[in-house]
Protein backbone atom coordinates (compact mmCIF):
# COMPACT_ATOMS: atom_id res chain seq x y z
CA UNK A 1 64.81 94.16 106.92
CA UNK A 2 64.49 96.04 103.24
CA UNK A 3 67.40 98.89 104.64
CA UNK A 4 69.36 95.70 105.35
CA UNK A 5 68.87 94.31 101.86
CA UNK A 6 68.94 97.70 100.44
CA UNK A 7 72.31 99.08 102.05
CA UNK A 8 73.66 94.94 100.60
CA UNK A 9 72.76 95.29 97.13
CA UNK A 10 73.82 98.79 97.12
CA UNK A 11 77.66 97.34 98.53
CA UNK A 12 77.14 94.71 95.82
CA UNK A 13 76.11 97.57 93.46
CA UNK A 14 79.64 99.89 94.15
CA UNK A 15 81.79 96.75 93.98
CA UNK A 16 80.33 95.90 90.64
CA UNK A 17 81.27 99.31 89.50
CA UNK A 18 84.72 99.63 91.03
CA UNK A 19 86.62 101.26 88.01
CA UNK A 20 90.08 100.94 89.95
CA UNK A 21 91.41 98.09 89.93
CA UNK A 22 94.93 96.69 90.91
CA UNK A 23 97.42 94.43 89.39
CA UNK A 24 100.56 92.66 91.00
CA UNK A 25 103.52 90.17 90.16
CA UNK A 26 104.97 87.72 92.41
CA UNK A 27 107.60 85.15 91.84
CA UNK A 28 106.61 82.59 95.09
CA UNK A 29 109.84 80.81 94.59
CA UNK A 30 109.30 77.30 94.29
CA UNK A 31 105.83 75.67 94.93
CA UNK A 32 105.96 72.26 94.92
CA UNK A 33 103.41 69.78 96.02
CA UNK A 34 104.05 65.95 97.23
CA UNK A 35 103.57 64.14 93.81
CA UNK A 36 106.42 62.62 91.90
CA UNK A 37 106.15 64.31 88.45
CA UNK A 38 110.28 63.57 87.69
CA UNK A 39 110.36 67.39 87.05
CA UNK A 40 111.01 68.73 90.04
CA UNK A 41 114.48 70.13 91.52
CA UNK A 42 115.97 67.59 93.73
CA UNK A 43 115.04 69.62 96.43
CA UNK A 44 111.83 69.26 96.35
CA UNK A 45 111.19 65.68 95.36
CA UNK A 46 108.67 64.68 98.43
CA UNK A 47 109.41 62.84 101.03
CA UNK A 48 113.32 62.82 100.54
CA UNK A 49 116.31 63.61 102.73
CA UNK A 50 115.83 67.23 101.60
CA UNK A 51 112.63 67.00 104.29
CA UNK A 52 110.19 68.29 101.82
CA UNK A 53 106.96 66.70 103.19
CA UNK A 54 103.40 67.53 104.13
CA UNK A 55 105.15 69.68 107.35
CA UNK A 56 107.19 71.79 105.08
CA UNK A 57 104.69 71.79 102.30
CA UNK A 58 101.64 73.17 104.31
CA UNK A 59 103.70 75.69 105.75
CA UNK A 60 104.88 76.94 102.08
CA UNK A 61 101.30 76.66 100.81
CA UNK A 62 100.11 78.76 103.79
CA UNK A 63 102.87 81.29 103.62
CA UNK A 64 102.52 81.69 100.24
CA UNK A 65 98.07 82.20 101.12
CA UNK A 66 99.14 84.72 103.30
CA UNK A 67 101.23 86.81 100.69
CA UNK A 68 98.89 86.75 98.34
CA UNK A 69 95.89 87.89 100.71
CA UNK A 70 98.02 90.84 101.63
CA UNK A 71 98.21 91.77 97.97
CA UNK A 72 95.18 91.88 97.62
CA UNK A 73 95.19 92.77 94.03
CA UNK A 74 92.46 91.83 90.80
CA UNK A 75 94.87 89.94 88.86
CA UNK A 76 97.79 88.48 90.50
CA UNK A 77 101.03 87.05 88.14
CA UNK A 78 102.61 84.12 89.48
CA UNK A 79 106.03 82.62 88.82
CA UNK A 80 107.24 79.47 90.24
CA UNK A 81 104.33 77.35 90.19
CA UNK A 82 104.88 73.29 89.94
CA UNK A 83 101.08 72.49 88.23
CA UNK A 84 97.73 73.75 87.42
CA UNK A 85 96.70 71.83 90.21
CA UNK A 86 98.25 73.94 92.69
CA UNK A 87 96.58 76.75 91.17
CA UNK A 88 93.34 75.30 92.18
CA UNK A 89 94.77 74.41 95.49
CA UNK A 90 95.10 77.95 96.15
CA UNK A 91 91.68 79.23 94.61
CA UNK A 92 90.12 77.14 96.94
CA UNK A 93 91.49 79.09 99.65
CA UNK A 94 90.92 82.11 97.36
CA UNK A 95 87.39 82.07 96.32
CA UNK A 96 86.80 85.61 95.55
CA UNK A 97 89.36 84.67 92.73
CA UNK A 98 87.22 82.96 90.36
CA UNK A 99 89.20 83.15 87.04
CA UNK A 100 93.16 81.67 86.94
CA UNK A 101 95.40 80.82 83.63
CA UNK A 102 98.82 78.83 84.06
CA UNK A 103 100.98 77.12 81.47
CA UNK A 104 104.41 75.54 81.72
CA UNK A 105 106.32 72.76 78.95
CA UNK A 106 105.97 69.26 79.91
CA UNK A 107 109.93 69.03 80.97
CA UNK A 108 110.24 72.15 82.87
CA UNK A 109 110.33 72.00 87.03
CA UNK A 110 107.90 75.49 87.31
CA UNK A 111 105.38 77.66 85.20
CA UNK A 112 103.36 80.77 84.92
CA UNK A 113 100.18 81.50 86.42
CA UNK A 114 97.34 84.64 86.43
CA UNK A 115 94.70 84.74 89.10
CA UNK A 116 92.31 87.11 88.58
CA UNK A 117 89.03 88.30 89.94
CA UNK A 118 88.14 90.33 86.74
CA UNK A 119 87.29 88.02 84.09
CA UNK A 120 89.74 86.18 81.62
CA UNK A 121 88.70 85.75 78.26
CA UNK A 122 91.87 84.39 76.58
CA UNK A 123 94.81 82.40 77.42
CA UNK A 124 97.41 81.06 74.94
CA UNK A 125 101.25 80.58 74.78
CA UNK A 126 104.20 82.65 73.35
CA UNK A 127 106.87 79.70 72.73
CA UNK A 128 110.47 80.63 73.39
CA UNK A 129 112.43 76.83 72.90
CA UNK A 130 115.89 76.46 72.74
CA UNK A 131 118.06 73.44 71.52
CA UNK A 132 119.57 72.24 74.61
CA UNK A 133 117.39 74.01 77.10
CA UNK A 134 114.24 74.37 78.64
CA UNK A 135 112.76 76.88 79.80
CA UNK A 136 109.44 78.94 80.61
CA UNK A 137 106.17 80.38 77.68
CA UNK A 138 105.19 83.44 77.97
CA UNK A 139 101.81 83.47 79.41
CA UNK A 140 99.94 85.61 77.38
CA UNK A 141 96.29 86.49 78.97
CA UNK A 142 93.51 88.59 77.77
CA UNK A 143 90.96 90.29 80.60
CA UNK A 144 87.80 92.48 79.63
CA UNK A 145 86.60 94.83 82.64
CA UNK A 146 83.26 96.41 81.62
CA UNK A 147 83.73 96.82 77.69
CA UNK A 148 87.39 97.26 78.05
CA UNK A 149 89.81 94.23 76.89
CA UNK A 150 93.53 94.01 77.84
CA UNK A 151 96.24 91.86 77.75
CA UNK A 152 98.81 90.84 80.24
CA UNK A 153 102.03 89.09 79.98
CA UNK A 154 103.19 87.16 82.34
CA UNK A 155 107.39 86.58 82.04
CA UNK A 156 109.71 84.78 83.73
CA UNK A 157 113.34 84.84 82.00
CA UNK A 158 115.86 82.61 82.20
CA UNK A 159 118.38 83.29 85.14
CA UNK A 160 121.53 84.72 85.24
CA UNK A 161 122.82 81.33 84.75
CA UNK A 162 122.98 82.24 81.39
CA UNK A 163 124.22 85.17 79.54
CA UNK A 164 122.21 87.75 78.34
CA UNK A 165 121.57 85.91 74.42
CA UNK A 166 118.95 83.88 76.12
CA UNK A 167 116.95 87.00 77.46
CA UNK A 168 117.52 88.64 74.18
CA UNK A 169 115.39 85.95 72.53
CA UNK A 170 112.73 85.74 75.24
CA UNK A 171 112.57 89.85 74.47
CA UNK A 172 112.46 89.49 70.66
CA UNK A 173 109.42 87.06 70.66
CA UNK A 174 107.63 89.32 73.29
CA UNK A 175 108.11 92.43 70.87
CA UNK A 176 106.86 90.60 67.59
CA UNK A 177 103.65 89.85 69.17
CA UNK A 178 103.33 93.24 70.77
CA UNK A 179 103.98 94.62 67.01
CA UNK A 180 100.82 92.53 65.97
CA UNK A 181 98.57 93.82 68.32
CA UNK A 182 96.55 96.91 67.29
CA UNK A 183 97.44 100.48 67.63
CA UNK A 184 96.95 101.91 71.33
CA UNK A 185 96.29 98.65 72.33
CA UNK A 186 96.31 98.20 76.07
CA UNK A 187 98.85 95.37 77.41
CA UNK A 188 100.83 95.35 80.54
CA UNK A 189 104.28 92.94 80.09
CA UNK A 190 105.25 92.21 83.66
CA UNK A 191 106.80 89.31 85.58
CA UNK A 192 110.25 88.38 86.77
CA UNK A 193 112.73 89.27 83.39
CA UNK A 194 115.78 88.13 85.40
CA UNK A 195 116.60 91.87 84.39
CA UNK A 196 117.32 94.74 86.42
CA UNK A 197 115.35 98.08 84.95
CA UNK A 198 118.64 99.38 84.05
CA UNK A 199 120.53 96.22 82.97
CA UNK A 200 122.01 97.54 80.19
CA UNK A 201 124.65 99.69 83.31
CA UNK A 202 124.72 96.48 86.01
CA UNK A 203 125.82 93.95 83.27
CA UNK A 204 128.04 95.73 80.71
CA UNK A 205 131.18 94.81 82.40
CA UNK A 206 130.33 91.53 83.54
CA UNK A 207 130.83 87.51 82.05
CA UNK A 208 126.69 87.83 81.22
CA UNK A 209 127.20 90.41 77.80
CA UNK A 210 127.43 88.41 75.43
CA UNK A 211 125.95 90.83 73.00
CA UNK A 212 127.98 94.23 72.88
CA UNK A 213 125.99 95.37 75.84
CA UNK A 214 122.31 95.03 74.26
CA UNK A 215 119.97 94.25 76.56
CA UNK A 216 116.53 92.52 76.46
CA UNK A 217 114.49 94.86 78.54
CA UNK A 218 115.87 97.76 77.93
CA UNK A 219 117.18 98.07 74.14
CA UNK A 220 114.83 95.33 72.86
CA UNK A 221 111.75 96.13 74.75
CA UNK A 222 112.58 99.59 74.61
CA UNK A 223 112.47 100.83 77.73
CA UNK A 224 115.09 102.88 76.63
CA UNK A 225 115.71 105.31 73.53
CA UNK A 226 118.87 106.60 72.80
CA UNK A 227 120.42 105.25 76.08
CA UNK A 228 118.16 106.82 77.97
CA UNK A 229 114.70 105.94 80.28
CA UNK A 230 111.37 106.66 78.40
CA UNK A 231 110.31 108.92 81.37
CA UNK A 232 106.45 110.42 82.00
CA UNK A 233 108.09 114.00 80.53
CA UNK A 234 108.50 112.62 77.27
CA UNK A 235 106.83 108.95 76.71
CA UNK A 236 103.93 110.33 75.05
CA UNK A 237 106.45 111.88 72.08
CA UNK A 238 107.75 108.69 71.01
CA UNK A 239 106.80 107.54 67.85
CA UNK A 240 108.28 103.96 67.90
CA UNK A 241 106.87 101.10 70.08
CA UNK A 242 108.42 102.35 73.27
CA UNK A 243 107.81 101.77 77.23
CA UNK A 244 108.04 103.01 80.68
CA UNK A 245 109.61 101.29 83.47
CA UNK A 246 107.54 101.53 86.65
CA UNK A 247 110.47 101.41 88.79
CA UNK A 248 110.93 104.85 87.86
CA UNK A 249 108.15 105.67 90.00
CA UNK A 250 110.21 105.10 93.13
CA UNK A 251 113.42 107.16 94.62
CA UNK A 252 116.17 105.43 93.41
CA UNK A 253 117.34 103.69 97.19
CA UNK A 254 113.66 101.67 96.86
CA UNK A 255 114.03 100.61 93.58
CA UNK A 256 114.40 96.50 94.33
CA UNK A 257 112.22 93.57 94.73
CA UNK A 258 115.39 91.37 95.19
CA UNK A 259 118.74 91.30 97.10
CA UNK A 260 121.91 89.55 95.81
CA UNK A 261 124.82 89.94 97.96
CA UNK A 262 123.69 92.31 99.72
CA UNK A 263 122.75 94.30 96.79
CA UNK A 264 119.19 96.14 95.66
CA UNK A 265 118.11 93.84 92.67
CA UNK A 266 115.07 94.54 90.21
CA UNK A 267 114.12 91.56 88.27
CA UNK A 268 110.58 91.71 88.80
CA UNK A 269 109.31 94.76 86.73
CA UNK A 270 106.10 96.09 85.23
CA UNK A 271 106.38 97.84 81.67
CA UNK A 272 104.11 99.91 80.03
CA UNK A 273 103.26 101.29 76.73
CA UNK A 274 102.14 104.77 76.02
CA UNK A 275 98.44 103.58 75.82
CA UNK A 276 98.01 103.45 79.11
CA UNK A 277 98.44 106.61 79.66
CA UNK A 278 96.57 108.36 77.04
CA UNK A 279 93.31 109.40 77.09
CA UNK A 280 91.21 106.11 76.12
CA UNK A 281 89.73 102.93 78.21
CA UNK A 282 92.65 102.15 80.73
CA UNK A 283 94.62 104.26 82.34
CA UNK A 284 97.49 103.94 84.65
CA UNK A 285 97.26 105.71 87.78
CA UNK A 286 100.67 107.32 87.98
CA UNK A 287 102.69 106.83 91.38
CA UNK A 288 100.76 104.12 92.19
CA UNK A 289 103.66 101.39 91.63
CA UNK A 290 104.97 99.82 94.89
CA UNK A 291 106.50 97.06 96.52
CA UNK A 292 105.25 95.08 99.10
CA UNK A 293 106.98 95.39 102.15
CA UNK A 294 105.52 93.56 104.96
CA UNK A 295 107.60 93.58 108.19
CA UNK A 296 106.83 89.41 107.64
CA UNK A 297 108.45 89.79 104.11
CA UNK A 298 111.61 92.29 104.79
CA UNK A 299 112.93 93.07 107.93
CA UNK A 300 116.58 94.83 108.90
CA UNK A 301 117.23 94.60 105.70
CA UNK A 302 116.65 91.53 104.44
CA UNK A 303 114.00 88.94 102.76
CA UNK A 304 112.80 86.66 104.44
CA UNK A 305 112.80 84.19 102.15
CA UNK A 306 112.08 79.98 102.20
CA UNK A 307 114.69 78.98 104.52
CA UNK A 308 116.98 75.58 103.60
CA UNK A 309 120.15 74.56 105.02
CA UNK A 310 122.66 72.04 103.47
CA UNK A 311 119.52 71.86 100.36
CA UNK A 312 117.21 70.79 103.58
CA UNK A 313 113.50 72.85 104.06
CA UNK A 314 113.95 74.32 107.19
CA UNK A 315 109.85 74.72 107.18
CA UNK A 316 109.54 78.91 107.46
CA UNK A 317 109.92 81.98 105.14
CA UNK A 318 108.60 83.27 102.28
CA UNK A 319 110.38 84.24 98.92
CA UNK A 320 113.31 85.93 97.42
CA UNK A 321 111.02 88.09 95.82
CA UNK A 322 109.38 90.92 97.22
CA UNK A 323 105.86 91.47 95.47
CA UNK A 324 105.19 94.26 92.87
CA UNK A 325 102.28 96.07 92.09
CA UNK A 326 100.46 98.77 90.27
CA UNK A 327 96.89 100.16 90.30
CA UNK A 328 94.95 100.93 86.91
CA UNK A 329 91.65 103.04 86.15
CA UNK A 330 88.85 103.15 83.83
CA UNK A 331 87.55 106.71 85.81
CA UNK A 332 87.57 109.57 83.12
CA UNK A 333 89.25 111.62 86.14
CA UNK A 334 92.44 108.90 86.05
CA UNK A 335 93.03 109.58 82.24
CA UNK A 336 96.11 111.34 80.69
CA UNK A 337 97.18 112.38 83.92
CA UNK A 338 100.56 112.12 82.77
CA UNK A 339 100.00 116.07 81.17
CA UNK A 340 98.85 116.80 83.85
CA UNK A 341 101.75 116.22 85.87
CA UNK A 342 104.40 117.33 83.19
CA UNK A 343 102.65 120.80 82.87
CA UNK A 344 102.50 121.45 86.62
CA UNK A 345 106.46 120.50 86.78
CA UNK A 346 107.07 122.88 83.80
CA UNK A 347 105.13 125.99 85.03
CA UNK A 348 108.31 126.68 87.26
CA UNK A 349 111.29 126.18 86.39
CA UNK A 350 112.87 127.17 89.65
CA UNK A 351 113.84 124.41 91.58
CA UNK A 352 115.24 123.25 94.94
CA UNK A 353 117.89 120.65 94.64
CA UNK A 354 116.15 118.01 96.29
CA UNK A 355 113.55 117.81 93.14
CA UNK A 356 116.50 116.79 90.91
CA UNK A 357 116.42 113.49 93.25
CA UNK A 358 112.83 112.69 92.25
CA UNK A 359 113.67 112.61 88.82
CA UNK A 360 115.28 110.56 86.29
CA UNK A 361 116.41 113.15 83.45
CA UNK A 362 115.80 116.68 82.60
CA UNK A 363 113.81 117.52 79.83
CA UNK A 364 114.58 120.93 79.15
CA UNK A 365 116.79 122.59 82.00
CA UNK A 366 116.31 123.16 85.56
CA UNK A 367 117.36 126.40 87.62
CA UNK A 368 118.88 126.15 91.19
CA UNK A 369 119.70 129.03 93.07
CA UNK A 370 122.04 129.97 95.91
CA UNK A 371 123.71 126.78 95.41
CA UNK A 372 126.69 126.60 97.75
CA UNK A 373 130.03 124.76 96.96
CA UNK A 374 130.38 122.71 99.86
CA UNK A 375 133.49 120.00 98.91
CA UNK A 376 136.18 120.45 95.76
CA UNK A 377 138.33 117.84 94.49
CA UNK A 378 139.90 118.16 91.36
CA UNK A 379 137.25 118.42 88.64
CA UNK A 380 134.65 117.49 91.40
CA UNK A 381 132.24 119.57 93.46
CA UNK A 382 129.25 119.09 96.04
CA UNK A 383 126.89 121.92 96.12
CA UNK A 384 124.19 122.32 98.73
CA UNK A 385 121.41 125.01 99.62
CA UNK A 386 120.89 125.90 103.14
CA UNK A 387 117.91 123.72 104.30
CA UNK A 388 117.58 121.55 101.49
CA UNK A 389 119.96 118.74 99.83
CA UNK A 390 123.27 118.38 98.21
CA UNK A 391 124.22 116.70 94.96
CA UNK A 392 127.56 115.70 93.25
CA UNK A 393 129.18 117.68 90.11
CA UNK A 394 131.05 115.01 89.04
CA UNK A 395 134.06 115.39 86.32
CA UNK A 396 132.89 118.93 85.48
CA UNK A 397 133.38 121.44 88.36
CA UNK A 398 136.58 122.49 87.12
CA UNK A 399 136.08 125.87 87.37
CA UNK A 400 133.50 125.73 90.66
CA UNK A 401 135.28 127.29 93.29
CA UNK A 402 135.13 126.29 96.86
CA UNK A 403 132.69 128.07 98.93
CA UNK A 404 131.52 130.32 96.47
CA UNK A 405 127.68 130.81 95.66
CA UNK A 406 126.46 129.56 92.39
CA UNK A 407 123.22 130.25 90.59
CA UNK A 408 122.93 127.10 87.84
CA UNK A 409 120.83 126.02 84.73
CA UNK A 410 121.06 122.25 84.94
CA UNK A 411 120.76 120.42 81.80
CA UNK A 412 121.68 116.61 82.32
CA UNK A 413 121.60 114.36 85.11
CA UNK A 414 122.35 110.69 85.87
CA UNK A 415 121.86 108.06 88.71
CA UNK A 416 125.42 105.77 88.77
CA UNK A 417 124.31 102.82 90.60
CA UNK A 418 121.97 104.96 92.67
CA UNK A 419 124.27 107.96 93.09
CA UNK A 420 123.31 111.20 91.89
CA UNK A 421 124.58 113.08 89.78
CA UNK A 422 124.66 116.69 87.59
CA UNK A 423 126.62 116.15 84.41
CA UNK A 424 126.00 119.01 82.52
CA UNK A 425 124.96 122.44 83.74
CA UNK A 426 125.85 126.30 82.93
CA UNK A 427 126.78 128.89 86.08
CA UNK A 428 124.29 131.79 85.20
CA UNK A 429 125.78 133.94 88.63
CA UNK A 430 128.81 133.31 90.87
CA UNK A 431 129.17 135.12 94.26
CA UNK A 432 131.64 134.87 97.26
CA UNK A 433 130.06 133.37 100.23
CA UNK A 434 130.21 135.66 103.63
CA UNK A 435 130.04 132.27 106.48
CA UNK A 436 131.82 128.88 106.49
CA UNK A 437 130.67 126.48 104.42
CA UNK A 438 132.00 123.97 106.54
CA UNK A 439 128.65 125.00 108.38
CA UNK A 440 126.50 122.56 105.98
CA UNK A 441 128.63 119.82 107.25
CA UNK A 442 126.21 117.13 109.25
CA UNK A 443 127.00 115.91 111.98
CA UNK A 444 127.56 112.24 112.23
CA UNK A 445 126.48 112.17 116.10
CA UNK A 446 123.11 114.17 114.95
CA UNK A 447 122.02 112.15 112.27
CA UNK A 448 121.10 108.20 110.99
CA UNK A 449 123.99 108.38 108.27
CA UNK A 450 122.59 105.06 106.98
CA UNK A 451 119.52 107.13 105.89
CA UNK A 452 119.68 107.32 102.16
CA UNK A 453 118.15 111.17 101.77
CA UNK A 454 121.89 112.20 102.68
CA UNK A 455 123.52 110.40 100.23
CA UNK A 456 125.90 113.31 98.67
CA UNK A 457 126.17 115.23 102.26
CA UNK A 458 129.38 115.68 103.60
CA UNK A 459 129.74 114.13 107.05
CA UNK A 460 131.65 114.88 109.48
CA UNK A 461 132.81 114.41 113.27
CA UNK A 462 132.57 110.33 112.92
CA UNK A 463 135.13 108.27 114.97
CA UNK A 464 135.69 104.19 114.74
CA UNK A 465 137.93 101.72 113.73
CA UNK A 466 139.33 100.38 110.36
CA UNK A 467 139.11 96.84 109.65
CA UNK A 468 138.93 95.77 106.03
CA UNK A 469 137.89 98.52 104.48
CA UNK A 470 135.53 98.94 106.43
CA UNK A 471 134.68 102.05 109.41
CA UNK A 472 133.61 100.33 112.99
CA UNK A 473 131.52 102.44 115.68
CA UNK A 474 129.15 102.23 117.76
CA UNK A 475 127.90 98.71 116.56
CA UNK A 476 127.67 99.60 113.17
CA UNK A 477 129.91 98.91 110.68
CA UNK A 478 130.24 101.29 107.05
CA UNK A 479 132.30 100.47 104.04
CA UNK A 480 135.04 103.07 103.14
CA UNK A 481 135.68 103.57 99.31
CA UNK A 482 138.35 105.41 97.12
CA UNK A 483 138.69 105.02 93.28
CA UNK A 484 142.06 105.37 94.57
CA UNK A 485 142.83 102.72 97.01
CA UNK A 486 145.79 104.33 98.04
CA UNK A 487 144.17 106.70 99.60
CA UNK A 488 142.03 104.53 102.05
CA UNK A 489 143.45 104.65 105.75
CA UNK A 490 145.43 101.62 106.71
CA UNK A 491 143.74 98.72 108.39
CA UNK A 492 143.37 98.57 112.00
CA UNK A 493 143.76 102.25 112.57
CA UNK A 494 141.25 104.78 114.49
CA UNK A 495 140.56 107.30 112.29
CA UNK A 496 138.26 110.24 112.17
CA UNK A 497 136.23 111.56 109.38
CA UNK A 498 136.82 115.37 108.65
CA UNK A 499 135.00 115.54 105.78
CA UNK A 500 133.36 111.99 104.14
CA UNK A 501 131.22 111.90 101.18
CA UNK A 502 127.99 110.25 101.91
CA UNK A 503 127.06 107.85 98.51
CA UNK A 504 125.48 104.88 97.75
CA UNK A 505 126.09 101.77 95.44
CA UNK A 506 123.17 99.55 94.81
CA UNK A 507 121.22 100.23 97.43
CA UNK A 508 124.15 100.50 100.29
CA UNK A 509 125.54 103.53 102.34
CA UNK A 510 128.97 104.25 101.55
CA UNK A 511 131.72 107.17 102.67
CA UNK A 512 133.99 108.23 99.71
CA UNK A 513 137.67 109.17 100.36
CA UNK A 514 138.78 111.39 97.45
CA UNK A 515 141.63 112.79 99.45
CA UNK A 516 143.72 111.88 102.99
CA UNK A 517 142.43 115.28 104.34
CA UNK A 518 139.25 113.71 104.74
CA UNK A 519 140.28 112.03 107.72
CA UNK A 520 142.76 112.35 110.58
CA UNK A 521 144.64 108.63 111.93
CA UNK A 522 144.35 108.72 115.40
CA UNK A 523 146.58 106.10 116.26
């Protein structure tokens, strides 16, 4: 009986003092419940032809219990929520969350809610109104673990509906009140920003810029200085209010919470400041981002998000989100690991080419040795080591020679819509190669060419049919792309690639045809 108590209170005792803790963001897209508030999209007015009733309801409400419970996390953001009374609704299925905050203006359909098993000591509104719109607060929300008070921020942008003005504003009114917090203050700003973590490259051509290619979350928030990430190799140097992304945690092909067309999307993020990851109160444990990727949630590809057909609830599904999370520490051990991990990566500055995928710029400069020149077009080169991973020179390989050996500082690199790429390097040795290169070749029949760790191999010994720019074999299809359309073989042909660049555009496999050498028409 008293080992019983004693091994209970001692469980008690090491939950109490848990000093890791985790915190996630999930837009639920669209809770609604069955009362007529004359807010809500005409969807989900109950018990209309749109078949939103206490069927489709409890199966949202559960699905959305289930999510949640997989997450798992201390504080959980919410977007999409009809009412505070919701909230409850869930938190009495919840009831190891005991704290929750929500807020939304009286003529908006959704809000913004925390849930939180750490206590909340604060919760008040950042106001962002517009003339002839209506749209969310910010939820601003202050927690205290132990001695240690934070804030979060809960966002939730307008949509692309509107052009990027309307995010610029939501950004400027988070900044000011970050500017009037104190020095090394610890905040998180997270939610869904209707903003990819690179926005200011996925919108600058598009109807949406509206202001000369600024962006909120990356030029206003500062994600970026001097076009360019805040990365862990050099956040702690700036002196202005600055902050890291932590989609930068993850290779570049995982980076998406979303899909729109097909394409990776990020507009859920968590942003940091520098003071979480100095050496005081909490720290963020770095690598620790993720998304949520239930087989339930995302499957072949897609979300499986709330189903509707014809605007009627087809009663299964999730969201079009994907949770996000992150895990944060108050352990002495968990602080300033960041210079930790920057002087490891500097003690060598030899590298294999596969490193240059795990990051997002160079510092200082990298060396690669026994780099082979694999592909040459024009002022365009793919070099590869044996046993290890190619990458793209693009628009400066000039003087690269096919087949040759290369040893290489690398200076500069850059992702271009997940692609990447060297941009600026110096040849320290050149050598002539003594075997084919056409030996580092992979073979299409050996390998998953969908896999997105080949992205810049050349592939080769892959047969199908042409329909629409796009290759046809074996049940799969792959889209075929050329800057130069010219160059793409003609529709309805059977072609064979010789030599196909393996890339990828947000978040999809793609073979590149820089010249009509790099396949043979077979009839």
């Amino acid at each position: 009986m008293f080992r019983s108590f004693f091994l209970f209170f001692l469980l008690v005792l090491i939950n109490l003092n848990a000093k890791d803790f985790c915190i996630a963001s999930y837009n639920v897209e669209n809770l609604f419940d069955l009362k007529n508030q004359k807010t809500e999209y005409k969807e989900y007015k109950p018990f209309s032809k749109s078949n939103w009733n206490k069927k489709t309801f409890q199966k949202k409400l559960n699905n959305t219990l289930s999510v949640i419970k997989d997450i798992n996390c201390e504080i959980i953001a919410l977007q999409e929520i009809e009412n505070k009374e919701l909230i409850r609704l869930l938190l009495k299925k919840l009831p190891e969350y005991k704290y929750y905050s929500f807020t939304k203006y009286k003529n908006s359909a959704i809000g913004l809610a925390f849930i939180s098993k750490i206590k909340i000591t604060d919760s008040k509104d950042i106001n962002v109104k517009f003339s002839n719109k209506t749209f969310r607060p910010i939820l601003e929300t202050t927690f205290k673990i132990k001695n240690y008070e934070f804030k979060v921020f809960n966002n939730h942008w307008p949509s692309k509906r509107v052009k990027e003005s309307f995010r610029i504003k939501f950004a400027k009114k988070l900044y000011n009140r970050i500017k009037e917090l104190p020095k090394d203050y610890d905040y998180i700003l997270l939610g869904d920003f209707n903003s990819n973590y690179n926005e200011d490259e996925t919108f600058k051509y598009n109807k949406l810029n509206d202001t000369y290619g600024i962006t909120g979350i990356n030029q206003v928030l500062n994600t970026k200085l001097k076009k360019e990430f805040n990365t862990y190799d050099d956040l702690m140097e700036k002196e202005k209010i600055s902050h890291y992304n932590l989609w930068l945690d993850l290779p570049n092909h995982e980076r998406f919470s979303n899909k729109f067309r097909n394409q990776n999307q990020t507009p859920d993020n968590i942003i940091l400041p520098k003071a979480l990851f100095d050496t005081k109160k909490i720290s963020y444990i770095p690598y620790s981002f993720k998304v949520l990727k239930a087989d339930y949630l995302y499957k072949n590809k897609q979300i499986n998000r709330w189903q509707m057909k014809n605007k009627i609830h087809l009663g299964y599904g999730y969201s079009d989100h994907l949770p996000i999370l992150a895990k944060f520490s108050i352990k002495d051990e968990n602080r300033n690991l960041i210079s930790k991990i920057n002087s490891k990566e500097n003690e060598n500055k030899e590298i294999l080419i596969s490193k240059l995928y795990e990051k997002e710029k160079i510092k200082d400069s990298f060396l690669i040795k026994n780099a082979i020149v694999i592909y040459k077009n024009k002022n365009n080169a793919i070099l590869k080591q044996k046993n290890n991973r190619a990458v793209y020179f693009y628009k400066n390989a000039e003087k690269l020679k096919l087949g040759y050996i290369y040893s290489l500082n690398i200076f500069e690199i850059k992702n271009f819509y997940g692609l990447k790429e060297v941009k600026e390097f110096k040849v320290l040795k050149e050598e002539k190669n003594d075997f084919s290169y056409k030996k580092l070749y992979l073979n299409a029949k050996n390998i998953d060419i969908f896999n997105p760790t080949y992205q810049n191999e050349i592939v080769t010994n892959l047969k199908g049919l042409v329909k629409k720019n796009k290759l046809y074999f074996e049940d799969k299809e792959i889209k075929l792309y050329s800057k130069n359309k010219d160059l793409l073989p003609p529709n309805n042909s059977k072609i064979k690639i010789i030599s196909g660049h393996l890339t990828t555009f947000k978040g999809n496999i793609q073979i590149n045809i820089h010249k009509k050498s790099d396949y043979k028409v077979e009839f």
